[in-house]
N, C-alpha and C. Protein backbone atom coordinates (compact mmCIF):
# COMPACT_ATOMS: atom_id res chain seq x y z
N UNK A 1 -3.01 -5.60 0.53
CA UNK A 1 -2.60 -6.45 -0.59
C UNK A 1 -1.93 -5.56 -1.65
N UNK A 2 -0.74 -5.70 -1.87
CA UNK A 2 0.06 -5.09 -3.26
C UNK A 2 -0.55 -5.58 -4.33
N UNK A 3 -0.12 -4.90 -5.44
CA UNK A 3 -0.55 -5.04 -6.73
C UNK A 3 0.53 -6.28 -7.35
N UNK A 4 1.43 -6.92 -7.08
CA UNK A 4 2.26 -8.16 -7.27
C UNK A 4 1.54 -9.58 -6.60
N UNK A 5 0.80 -8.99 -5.10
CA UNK A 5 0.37 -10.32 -4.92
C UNK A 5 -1.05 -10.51 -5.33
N UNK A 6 -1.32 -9.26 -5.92
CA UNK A 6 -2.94 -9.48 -6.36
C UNK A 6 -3.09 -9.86 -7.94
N UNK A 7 -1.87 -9.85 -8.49
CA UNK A 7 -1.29 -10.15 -9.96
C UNK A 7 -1.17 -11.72 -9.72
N UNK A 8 -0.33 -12.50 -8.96
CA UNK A 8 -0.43 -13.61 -8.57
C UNK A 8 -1.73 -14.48 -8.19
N UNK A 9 -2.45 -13.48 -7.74
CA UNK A 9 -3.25 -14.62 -7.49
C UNK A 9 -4.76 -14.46 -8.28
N UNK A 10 -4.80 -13.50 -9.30
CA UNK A 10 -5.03 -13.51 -10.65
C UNK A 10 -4.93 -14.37 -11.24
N UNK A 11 -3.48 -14.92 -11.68
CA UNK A 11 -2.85 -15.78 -12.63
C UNK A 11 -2.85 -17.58 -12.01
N UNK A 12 -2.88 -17.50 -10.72
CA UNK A 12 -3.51 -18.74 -9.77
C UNK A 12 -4.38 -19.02 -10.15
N UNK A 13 -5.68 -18.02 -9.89
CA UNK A 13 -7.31 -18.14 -10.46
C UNK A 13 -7.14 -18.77 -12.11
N UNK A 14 -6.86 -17.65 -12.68
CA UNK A 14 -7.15 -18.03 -14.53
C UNK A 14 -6.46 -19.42 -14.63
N UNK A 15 -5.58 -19.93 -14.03
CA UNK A 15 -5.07 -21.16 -14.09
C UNK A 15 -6.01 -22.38 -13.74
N UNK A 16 -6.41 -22.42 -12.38
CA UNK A 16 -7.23 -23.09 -11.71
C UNK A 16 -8.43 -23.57 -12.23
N UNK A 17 -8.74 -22.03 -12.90
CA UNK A 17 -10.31 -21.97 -14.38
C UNK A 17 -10.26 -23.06 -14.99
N UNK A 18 -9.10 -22.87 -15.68
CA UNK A 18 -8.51 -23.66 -17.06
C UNK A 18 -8.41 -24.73 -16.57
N UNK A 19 -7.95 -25.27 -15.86
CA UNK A 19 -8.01 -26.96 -15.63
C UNK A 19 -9.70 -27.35 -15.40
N UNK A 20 -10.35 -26.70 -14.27
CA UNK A 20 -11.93 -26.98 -14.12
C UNK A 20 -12.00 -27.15 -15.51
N UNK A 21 -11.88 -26.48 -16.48
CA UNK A 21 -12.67 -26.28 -17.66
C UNK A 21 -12.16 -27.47 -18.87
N UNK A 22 -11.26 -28.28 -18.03
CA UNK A 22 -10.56 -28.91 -18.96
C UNK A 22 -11.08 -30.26 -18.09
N UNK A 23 -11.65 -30.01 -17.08
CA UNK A 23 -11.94 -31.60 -16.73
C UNK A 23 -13.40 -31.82 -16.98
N UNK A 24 -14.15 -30.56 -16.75
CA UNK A 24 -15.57 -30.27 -17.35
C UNK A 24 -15.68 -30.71 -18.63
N UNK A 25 -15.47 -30.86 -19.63
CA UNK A 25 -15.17 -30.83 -21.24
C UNK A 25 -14.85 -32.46 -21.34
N UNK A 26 -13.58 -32.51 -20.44
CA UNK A 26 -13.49 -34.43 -20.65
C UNK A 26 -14.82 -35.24 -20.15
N UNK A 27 -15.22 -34.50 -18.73
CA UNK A 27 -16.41 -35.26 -18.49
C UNK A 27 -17.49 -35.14 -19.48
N UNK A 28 -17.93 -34.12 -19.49
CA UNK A 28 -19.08 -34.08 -20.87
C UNK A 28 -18.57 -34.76 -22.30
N UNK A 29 -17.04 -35.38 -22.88
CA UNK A 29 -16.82 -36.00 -23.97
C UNK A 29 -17.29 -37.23 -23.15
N UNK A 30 -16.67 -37.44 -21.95
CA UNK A 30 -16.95 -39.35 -21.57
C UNK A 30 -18.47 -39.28 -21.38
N UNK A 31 -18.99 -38.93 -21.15
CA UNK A 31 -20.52 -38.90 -21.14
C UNK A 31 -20.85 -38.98 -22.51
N UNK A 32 -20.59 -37.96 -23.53
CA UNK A 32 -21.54 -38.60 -24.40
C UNK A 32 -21.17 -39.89 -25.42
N UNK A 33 -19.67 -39.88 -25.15
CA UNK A 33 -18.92 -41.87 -25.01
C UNK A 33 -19.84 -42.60 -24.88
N UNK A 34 -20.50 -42.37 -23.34
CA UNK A 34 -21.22 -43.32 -22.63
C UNK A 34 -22.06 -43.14 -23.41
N UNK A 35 -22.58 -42.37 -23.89
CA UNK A 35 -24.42 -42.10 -24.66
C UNK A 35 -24.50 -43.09 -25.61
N UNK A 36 -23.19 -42.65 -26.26
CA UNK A 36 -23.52 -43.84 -27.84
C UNK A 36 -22.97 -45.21 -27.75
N UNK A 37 -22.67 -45.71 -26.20
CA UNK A 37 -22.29 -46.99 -26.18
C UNK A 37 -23.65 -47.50 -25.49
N UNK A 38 -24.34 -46.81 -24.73
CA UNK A 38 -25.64 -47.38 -24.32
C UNK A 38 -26.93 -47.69 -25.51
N UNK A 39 -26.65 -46.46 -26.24
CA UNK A 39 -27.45 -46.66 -27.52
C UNK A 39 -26.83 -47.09 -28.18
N UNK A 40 -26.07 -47.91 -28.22
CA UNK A 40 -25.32 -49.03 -29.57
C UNK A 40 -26.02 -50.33 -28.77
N UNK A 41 -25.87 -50.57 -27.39
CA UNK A 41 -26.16 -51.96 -26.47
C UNK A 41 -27.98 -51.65 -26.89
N UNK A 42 -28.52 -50.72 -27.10
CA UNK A 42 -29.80 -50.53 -26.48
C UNK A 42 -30.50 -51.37 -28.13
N UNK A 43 -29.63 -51.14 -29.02
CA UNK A 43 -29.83 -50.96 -30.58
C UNK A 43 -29.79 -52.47 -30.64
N UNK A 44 -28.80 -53.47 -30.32
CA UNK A 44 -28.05 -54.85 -30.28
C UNK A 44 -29.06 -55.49 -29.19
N UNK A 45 -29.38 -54.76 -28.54
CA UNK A 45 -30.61 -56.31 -27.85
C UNK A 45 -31.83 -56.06 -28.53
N UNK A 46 -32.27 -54.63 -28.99
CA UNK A 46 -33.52 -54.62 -29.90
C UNK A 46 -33.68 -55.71 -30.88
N UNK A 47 -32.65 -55.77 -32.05
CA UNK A 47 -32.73 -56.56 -32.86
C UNK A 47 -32.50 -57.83 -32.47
């Protein structure tokens, strides 16, 4: 392996990261979405 294709696929990886980490982050915002819409429903049949 050269040092060009091991540079490439470096910059593949750190890329690849960055999206995981960007769909990780949306899921954990829609989750806690979901949190405070269950505890808004949970709040509205209490009363």
């Amino acid at each position: 392996m050269n040092a060009v294709s091991a540079m490439s696929d470096m910059i593949a990886n750190a890329r690849r990261f960055e999206m995981q980490m960007k769909v990780i982050s949306s899921v954990d915002d829609n989750a806690g979405r979901a949190n405070q819409l269950l505890s808004m429903k949970l709040i509205q049949d209490i009363l």
